[in-house]
PDB file of N, CA and C in Angstrom:
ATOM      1  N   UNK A   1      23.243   6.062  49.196  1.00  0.00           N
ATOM      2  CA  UNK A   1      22.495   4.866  49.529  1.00  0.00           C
ATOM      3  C   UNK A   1      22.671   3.808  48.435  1.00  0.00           C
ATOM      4  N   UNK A   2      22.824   2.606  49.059  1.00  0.00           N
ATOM      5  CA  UNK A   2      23.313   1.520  47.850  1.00  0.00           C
ATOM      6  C   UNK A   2      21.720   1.198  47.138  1.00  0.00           C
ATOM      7  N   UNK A   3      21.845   1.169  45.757  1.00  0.00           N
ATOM      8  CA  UNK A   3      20.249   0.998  44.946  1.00  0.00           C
ATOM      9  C   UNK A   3      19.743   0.161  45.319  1.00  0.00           C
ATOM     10  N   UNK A   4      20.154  -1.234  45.951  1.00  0.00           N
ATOM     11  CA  UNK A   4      19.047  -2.065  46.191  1.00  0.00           C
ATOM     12  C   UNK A   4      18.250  -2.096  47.291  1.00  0.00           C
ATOM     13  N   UNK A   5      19.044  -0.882  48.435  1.00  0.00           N
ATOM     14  CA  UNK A   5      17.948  -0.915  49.697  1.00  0.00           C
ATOM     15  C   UNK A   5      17.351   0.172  48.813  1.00  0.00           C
ATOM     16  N   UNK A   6      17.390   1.017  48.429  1.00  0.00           N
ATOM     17  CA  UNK A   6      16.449   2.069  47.390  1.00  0.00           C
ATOM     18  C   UNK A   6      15.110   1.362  46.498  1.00  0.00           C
ATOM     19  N   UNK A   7      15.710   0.247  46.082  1.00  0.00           N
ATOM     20  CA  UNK A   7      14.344   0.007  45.694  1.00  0.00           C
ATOM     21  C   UNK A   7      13.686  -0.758  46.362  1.00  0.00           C
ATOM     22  N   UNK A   8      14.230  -1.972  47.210  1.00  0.00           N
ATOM     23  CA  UNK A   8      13.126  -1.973  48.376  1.00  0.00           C
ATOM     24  C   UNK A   8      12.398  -1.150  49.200  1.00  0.00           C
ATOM     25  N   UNK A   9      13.023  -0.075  49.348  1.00  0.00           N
ATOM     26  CA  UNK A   9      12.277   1.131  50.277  1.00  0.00           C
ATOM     27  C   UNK A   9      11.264   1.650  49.786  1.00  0.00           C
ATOM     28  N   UNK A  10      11.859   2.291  48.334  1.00  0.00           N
ATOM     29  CA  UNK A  10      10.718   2.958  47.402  1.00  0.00           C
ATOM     30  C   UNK A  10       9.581   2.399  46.836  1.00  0.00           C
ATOM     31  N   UNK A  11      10.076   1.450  46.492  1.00  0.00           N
ATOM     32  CA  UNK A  11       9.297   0.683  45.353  1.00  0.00           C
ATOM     33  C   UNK A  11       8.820  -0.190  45.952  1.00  0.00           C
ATOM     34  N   UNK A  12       9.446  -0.769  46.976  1.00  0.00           N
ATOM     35  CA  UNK A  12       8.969  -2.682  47.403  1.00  0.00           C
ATOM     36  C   UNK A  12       9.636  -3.546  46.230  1.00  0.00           C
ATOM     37  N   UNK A  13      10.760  -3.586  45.892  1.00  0.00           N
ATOM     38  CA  UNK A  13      11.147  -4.656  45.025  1.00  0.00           C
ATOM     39  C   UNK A  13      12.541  -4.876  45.655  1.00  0.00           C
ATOM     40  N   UNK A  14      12.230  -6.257  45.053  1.00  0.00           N
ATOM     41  CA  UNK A  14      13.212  -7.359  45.999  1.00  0.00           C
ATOM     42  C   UNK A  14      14.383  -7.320  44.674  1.00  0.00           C
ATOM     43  N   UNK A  15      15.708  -7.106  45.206  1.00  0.00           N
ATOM     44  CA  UNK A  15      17.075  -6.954  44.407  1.00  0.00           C
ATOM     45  C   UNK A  15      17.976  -8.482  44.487  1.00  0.00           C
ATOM     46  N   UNK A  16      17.654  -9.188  43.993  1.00  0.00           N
ATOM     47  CA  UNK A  16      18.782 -10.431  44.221  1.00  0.00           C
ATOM     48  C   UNK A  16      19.786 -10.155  43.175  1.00  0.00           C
ATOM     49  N   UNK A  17      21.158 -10.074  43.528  1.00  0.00           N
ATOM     50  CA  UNK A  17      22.437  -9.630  43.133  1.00  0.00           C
ATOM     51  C   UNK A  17      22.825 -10.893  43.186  1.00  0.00           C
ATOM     52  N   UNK A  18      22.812 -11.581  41.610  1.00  0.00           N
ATOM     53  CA  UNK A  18      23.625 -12.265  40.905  1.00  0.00           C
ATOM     54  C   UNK A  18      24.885 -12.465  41.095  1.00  0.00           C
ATOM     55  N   UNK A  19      25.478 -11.217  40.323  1.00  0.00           N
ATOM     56  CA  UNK A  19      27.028 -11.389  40.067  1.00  0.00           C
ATOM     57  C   UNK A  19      27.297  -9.694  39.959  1.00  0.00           C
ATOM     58  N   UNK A  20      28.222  -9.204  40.390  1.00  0.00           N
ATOM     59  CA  UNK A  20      28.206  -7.784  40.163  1.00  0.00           C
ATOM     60  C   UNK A  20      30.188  -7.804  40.062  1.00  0.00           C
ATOM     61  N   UNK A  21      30.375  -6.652  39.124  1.00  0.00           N
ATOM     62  CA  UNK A  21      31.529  -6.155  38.985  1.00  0.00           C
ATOM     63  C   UNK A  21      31.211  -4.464  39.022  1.00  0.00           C
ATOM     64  N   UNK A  22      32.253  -5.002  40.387  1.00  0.00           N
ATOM     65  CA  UNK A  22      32.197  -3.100  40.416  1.00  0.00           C
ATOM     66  C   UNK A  22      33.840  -2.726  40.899  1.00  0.00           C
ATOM     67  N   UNK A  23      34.209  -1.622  40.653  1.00  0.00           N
ATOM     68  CA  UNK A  23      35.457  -0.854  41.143  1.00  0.00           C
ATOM     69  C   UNK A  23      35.467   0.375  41.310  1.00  0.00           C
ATOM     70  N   UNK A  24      35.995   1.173  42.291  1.00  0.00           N
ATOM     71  CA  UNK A  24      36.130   2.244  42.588  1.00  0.00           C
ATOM     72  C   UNK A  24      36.338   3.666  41.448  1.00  0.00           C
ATOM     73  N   UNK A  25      35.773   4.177  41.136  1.00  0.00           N
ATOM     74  CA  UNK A  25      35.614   5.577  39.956  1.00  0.00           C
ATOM     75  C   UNK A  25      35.575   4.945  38.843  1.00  0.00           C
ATOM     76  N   UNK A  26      35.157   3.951  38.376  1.00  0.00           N
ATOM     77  CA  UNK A  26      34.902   3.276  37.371  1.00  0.00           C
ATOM     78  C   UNK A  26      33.229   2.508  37.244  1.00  0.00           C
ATOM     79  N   UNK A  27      32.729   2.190  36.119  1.00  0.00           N
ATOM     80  CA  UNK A  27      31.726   1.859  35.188  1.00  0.00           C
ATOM     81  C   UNK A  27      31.574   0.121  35.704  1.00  0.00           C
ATOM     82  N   UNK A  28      30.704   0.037  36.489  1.00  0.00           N
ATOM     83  CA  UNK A  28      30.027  -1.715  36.817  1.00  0.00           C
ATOM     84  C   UNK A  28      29.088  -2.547  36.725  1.00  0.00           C
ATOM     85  N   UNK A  29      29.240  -3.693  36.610  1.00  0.00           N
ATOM     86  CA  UNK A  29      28.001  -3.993  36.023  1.00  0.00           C
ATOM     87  C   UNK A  29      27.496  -4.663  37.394  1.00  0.00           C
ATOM     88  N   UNK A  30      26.174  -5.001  37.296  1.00  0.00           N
ATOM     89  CA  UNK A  30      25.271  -6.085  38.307  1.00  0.00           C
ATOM     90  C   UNK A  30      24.261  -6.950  37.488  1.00  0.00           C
ATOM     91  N   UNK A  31      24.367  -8.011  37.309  1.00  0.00           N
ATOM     92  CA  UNK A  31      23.564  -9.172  36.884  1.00  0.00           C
ATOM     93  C   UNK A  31      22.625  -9.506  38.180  1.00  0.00           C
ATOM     94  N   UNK A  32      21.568  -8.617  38.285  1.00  0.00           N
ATOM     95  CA  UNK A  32      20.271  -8.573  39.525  1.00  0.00           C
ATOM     96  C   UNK A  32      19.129  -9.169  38.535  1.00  0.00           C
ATOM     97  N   UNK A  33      18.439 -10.450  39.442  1.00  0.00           N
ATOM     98  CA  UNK A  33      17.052 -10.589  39.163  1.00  0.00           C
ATOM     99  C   UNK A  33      15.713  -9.525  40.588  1.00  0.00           C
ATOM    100  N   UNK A  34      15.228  -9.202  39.663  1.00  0.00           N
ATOM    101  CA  UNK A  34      14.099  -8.153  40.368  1.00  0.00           C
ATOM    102  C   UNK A  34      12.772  -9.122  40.615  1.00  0.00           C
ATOM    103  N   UNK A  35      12.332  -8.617  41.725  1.00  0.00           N
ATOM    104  CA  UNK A  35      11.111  -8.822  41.681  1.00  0.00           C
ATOM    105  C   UNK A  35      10.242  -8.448  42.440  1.00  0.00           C
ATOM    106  N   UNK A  36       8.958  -8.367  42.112  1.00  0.00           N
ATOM    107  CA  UNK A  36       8.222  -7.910  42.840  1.00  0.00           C
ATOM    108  C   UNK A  36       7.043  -7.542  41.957  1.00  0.00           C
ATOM    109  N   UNK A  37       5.342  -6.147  42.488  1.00  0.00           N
ATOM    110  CA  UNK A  37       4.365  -6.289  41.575  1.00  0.00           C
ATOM    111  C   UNK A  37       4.975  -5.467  40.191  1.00  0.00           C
ATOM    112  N   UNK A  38       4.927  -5.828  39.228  1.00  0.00           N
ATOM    113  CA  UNK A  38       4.938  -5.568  37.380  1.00  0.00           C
ATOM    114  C   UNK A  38       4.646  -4.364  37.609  1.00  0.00           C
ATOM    115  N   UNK A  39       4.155  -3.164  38.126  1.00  0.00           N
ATOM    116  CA  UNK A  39       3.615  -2.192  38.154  1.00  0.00           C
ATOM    117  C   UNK A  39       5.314  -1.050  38.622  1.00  0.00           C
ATOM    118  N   UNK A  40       4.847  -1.756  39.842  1.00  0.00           N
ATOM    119  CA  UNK A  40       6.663  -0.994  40.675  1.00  0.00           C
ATOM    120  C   UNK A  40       7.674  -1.504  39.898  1.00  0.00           C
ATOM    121  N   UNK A  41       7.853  -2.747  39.267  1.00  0.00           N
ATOM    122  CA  UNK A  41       8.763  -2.787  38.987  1.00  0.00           C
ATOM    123  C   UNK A  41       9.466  -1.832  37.878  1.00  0.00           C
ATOM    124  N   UNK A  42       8.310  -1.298  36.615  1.00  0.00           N
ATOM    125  CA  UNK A  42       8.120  -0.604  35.975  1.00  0.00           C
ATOM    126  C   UNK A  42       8.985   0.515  36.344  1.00  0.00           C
ATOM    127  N   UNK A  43       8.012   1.098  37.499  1.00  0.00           N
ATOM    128  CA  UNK A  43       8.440   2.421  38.227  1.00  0.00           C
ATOM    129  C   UNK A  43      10.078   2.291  38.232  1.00  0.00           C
ATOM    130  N   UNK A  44      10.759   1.090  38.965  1.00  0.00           N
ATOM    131  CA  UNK A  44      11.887   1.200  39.842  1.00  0.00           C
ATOM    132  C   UNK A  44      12.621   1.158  38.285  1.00  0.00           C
ATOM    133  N   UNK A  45      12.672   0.862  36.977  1.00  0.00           N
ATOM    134  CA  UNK A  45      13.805   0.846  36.363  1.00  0.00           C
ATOM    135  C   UNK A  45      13.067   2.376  35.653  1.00  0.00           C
ATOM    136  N   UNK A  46      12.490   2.701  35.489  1.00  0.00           N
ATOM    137  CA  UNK A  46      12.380   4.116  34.938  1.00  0.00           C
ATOM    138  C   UNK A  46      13.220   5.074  35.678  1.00  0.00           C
ATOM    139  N   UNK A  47      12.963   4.657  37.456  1.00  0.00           N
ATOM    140  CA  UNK A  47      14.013   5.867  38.677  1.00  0.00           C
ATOM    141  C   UNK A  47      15.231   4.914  38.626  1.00  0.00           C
ATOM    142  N   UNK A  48      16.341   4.110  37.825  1.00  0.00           N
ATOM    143  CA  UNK A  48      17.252   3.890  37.226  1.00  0.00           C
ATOM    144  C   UNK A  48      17.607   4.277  36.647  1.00  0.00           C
ATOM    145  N   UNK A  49      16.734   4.485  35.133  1.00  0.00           N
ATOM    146  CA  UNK A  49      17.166   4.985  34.229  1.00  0.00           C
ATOM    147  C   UNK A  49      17.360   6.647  34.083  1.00  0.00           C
ATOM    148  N   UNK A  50      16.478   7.369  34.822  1.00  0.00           N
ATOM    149  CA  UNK A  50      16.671   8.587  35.428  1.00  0.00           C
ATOM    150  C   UNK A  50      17.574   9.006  36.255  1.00  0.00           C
ATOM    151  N   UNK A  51      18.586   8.338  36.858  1.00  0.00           N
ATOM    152  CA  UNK A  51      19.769   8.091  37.726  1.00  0.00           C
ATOM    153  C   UNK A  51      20.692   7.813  36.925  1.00  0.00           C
ATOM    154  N   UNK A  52      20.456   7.279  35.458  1.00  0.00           N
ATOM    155  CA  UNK A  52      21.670   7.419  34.284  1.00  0.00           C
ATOM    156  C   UNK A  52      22.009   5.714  34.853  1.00  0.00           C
ATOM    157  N   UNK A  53      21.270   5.189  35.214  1.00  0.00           N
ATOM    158  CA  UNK A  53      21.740   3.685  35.179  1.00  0.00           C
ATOM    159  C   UNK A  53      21.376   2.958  34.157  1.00  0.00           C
ATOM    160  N   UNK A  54      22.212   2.007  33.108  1.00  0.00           N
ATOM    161  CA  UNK A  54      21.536   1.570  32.266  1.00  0.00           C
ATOM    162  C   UNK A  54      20.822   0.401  32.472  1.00  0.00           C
ATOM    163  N   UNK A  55      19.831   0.105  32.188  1.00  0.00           N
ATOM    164  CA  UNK A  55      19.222  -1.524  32.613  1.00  0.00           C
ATOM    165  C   UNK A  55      18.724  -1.594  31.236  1.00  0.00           C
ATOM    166  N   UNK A  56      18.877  -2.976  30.921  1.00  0.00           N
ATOM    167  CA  UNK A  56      18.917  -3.868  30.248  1.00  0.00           C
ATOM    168  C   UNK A  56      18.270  -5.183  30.564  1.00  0.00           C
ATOM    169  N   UNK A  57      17.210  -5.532  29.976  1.00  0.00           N
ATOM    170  CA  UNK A  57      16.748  -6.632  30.334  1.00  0.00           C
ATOM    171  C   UNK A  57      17.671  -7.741  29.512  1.00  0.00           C
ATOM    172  N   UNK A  58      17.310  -8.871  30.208  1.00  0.00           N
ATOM    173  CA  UNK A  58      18.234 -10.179  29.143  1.00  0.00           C
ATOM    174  C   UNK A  58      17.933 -10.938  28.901  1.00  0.00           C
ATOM    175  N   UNK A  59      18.383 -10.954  27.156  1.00  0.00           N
ATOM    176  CA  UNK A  59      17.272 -11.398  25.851  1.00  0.00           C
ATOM    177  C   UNK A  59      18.411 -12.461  25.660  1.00  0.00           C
ATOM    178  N   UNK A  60      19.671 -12.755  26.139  1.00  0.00           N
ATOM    179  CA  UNK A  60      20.008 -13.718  25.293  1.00  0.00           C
ATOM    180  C   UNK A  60      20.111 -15.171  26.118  1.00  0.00           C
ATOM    181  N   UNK A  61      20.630 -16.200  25.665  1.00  0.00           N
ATOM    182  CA  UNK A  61      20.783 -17.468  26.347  1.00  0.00           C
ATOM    183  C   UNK A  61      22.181 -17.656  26.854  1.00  0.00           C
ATOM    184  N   UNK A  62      22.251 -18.887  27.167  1.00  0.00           N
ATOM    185  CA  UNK A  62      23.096 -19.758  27.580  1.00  0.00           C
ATOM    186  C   UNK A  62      23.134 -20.962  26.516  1.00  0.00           C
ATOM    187  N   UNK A  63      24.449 -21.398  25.895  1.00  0.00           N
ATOM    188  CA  UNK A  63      24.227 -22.322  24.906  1.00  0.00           C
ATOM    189  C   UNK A  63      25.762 -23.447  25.252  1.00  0.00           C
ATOM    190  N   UNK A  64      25.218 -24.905  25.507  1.00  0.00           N
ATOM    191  CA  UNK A  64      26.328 -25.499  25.544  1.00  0.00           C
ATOM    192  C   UNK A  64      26.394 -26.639  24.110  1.00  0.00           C
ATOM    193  N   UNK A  65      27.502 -26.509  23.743  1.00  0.00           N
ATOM    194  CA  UNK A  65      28.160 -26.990  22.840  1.00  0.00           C
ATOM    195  C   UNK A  65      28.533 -28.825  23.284  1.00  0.00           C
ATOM    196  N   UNK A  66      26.975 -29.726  22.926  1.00  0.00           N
ATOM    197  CA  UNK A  66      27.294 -31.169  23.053  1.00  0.00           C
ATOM    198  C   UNK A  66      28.092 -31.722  22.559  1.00  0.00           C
ATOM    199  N   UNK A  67      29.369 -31.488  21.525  1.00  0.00           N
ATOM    200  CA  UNK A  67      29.904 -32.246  21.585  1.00  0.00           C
ATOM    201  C   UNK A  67      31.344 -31.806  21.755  1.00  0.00           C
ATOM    202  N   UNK A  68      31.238 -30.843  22.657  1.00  0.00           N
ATOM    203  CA  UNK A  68      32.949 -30.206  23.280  1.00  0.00           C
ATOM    204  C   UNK A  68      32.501 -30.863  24.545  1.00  0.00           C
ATOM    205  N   UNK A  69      31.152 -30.757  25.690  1.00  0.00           N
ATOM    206  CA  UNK A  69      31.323 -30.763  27.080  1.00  0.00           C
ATOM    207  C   UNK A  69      31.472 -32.214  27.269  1.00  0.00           C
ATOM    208  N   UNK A  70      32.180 -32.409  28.340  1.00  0.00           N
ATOM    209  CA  UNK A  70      32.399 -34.058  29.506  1.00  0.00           C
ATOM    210  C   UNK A  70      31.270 -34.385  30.294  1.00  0.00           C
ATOM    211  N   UNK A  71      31.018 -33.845  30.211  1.00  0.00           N
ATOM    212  CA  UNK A  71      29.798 -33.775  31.797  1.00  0.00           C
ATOM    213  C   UNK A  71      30.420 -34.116  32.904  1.00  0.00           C
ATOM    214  N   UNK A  72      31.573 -33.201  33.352  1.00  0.00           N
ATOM    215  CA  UNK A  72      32.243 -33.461  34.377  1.00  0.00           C
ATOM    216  C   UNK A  72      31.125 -32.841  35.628  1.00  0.00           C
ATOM    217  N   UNK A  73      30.072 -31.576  35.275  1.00  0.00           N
ATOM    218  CA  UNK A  73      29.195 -31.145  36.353  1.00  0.00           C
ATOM    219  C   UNK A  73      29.850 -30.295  37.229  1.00  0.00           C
ATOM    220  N   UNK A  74      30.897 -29.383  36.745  1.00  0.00           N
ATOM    221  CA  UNK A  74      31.407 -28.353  37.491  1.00  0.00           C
ATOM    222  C   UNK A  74      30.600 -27.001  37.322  1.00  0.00           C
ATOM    223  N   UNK A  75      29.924 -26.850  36.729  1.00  0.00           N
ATOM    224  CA  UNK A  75      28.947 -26.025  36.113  1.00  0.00           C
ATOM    225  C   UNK A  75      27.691 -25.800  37.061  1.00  0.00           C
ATOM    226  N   UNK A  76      27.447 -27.285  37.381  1.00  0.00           N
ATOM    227  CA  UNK A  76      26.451 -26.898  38.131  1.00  0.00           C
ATOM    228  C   UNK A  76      26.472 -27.261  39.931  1.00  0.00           C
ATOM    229  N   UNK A  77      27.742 -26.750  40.413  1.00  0.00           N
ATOM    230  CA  UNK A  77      28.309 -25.883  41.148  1.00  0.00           C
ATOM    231  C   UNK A  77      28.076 -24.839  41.564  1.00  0.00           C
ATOM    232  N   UNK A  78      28.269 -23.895  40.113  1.00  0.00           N
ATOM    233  CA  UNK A  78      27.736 -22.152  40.424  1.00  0.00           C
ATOM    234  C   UNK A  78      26.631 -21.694  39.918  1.00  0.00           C
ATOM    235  N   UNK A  79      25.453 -22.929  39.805  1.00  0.00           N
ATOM    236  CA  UNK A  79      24.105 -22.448  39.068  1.00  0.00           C
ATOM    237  C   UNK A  79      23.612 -22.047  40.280  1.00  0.00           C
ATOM    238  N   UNK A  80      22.958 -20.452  40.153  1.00  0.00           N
ATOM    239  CA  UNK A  80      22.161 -20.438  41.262  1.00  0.00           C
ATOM    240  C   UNK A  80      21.107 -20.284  41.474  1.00  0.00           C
ATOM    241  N   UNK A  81      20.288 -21.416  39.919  1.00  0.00           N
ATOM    242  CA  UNK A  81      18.908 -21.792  40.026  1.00  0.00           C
ATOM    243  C   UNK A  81      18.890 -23.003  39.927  1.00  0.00           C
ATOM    244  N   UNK A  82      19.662 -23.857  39.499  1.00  0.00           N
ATOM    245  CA  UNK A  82      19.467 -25.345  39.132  1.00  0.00           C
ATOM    246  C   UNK A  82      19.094 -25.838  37.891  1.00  0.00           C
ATOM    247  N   UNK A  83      19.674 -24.960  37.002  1.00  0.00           N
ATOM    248  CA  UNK A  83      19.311 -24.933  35.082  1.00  0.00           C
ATOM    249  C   UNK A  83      20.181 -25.947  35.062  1.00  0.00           C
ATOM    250  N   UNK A  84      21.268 -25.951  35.561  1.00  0.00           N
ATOM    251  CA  UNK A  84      21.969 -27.474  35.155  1.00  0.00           C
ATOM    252  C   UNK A  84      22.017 -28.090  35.973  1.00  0.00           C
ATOM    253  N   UNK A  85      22.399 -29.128  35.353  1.00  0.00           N
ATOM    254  CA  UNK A  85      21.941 -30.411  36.295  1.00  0.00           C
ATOM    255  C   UNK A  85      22.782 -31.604  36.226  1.00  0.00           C
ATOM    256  N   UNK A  86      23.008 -32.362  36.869  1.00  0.00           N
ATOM    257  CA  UNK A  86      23.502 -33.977  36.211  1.00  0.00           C
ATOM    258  C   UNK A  86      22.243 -34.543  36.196  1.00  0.00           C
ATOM    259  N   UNK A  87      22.202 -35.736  35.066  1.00  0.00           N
ATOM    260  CA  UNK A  87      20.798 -36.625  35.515  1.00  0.00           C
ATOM    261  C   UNK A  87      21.018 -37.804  36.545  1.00  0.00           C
ATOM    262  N   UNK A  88      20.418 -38.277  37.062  1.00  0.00           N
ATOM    263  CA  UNK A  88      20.942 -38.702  38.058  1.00  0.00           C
ATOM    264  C   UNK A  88      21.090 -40.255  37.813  1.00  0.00           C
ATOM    265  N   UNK A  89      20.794 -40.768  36.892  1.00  0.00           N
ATOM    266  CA  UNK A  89      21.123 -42.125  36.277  1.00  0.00           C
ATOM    267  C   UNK A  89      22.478 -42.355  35.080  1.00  0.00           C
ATOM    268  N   UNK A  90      21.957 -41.463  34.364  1.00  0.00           N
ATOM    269  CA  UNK A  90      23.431 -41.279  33.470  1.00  0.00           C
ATOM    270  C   UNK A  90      24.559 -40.562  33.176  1.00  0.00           C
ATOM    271  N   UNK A  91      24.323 -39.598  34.557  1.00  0.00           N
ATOM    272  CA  UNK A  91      25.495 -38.501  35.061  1.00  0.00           C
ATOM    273  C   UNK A  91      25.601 -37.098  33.786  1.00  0.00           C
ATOM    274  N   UNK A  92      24.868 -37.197  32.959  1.00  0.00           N
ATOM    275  CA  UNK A  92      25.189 -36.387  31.721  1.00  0.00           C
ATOM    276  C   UNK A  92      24.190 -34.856  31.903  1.00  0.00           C
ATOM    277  N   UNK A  93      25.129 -33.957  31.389  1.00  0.00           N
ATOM    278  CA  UNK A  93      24.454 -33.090  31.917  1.00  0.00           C
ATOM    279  C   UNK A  93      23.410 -32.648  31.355  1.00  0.00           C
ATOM    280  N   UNK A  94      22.549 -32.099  31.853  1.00  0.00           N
ATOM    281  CA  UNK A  94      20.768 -31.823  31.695  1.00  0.00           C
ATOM    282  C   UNK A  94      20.965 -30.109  31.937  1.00  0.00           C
ATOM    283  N   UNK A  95      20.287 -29.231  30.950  1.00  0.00           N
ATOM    284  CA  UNK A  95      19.753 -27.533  30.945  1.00  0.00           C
ATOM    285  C   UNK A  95      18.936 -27.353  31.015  1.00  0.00           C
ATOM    286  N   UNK A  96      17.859 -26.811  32.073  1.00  0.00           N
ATOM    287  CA  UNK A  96      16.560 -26.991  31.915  1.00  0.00           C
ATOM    288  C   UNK A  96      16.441 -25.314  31.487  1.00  0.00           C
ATOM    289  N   UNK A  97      16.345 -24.824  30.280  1.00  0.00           N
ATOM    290  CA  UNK A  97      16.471 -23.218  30.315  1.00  0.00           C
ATOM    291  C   UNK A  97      15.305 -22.176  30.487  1.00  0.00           C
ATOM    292  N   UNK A  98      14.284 -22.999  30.449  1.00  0.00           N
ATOM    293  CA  UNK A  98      13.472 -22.133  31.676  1.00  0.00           C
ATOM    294  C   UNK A  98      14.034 -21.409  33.060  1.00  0.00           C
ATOM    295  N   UNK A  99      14.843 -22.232  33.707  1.00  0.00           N
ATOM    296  CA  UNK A  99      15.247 -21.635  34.826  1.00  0.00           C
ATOM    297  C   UNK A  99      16.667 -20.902  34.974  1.00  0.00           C
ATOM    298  N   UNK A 100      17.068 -20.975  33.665  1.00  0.00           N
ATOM    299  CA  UNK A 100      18.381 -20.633  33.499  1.00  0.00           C
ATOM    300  C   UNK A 100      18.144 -18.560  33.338  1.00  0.00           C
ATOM    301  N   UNK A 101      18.934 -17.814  34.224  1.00  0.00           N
ATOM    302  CA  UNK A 101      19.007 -16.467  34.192  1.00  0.00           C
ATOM    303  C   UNK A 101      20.042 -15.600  33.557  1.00  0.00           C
ATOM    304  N   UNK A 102      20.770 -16.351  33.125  1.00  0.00           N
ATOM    305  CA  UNK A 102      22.127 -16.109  31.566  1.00  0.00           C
ATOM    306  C   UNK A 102      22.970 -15.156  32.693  1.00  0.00           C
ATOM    307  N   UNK A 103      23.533 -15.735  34.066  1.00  0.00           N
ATOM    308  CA  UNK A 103      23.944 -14.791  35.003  1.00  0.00           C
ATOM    309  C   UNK A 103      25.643 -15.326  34.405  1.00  0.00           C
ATOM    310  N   UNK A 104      25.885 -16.015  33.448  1.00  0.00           N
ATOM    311  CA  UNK A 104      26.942 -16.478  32.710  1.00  0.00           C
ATOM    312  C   UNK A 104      28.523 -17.208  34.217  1.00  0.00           C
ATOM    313  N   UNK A 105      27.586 -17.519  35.399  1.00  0.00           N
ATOM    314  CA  UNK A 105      28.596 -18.189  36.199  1.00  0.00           C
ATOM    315  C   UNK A 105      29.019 -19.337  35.762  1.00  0.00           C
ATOM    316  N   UNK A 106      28.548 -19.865  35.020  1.00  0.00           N
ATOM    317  CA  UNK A 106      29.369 -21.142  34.288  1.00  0.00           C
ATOM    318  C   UNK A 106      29.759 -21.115  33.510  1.00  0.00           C
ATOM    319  N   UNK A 107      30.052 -19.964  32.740  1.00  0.00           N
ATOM    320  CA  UNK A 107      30.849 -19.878  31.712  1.00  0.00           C
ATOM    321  C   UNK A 107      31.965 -20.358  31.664  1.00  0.00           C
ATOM    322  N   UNK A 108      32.749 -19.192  32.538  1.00  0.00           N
ATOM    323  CA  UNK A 108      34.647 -19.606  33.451  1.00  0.00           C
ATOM    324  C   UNK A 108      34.763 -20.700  34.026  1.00  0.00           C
ATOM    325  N   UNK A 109      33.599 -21.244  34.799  1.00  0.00           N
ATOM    326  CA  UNK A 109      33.774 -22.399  35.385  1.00  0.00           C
ATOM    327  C   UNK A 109      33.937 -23.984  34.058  1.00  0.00           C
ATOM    328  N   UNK A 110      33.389 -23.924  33.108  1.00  0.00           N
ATOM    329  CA  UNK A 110      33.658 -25.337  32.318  1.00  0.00           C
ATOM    330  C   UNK A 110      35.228 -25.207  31.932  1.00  0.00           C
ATOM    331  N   UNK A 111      35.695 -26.545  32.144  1.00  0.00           N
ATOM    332  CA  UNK A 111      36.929 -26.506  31.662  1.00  0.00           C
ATOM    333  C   UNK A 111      37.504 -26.936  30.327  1.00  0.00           C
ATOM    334  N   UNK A 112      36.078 -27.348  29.532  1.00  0.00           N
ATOM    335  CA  UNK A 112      36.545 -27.372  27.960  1.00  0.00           C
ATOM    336  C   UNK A 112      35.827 -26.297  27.397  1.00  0.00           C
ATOM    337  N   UNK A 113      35.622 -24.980  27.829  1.00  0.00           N
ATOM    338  CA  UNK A 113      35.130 -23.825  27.057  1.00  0.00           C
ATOM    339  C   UNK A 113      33.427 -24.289  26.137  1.00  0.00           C
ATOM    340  N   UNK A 114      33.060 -25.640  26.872  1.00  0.00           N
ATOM    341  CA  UNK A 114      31.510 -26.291  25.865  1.00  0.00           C
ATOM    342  C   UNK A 114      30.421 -24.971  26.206  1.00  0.00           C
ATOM    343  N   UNK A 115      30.413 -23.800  26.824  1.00  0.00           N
ATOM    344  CA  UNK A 115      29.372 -23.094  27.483  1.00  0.00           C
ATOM    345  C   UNK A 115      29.916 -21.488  27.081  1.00  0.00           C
ATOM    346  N   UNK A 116      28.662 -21.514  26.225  1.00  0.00           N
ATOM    347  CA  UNK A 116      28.797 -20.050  26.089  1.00  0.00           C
ATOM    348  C   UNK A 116      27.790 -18.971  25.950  1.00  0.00           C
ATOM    349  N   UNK A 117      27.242 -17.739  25.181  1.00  0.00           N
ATOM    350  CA  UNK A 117      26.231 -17.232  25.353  1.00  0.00           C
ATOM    351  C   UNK A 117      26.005 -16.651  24.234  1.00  0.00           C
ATOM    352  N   UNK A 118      24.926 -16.108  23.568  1.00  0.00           N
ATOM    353  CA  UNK A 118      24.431 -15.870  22.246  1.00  0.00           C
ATOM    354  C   UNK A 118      24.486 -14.519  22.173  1.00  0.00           C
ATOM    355  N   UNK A 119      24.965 -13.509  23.398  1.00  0.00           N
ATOM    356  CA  UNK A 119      24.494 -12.385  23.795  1.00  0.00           C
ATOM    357  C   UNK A 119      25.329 -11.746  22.565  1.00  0.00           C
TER     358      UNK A 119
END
């Protein structure tokens, strides 16, 4: 059974799948935001980690480098919260990192390398 209908079933927690790398008999990752009550959620990465899955919460940022980026706004393309932004008067780009989930899709995407991560 794939884990994320598992923990909706079990637990009641909602699996939004980020970005995932996976391959066949090999070691993958999934950049998932969880959610659901603090209590289950608890539960559901303990029956992870008991399944030998590692989870990792994520402590680090997203950091762009003002005076490499263009603000060409290709970046925020593959945001799939709206942490970046253009402003809409002076086209320059805006991070709001509250909403930013370090799911690192804009990394590859800038084309002067201005975006990177502290991890």
């Amino acid at each position: 059974m794939p884990i994320t209908y598992l923990l909706a079933k079990e637990f009641n927690v909602a699996a939004n799948i980020i970005r995932a790398q996976v391959a066949p008999n090999q070691i993958g990752k999934l950049v998932v935001e969880l959610s659901g009550d603090i209590d289950r959620l608890d539960e559901a990465i303990e029956w992870m980690r008991s399944r030998h899955i590692s989870v990792s919460h994520n402590l680090g940022e997203i950091v762009i480098d003002e005076d490499v980026c263009v603000h060409c706004g290709l970046c925020t393309g593959v945001c799939p919260t709206e942490a970046l932004s253009l402003h809409p008067e002076t086209y320059k780009l805006t991070f709001t990192r509250s909403r930013c989930i370090v799911c690192e899709q804009c990394i590859p995407t800038c084309p002067v390398q201005a975006i990177s991560t502290n991890l």
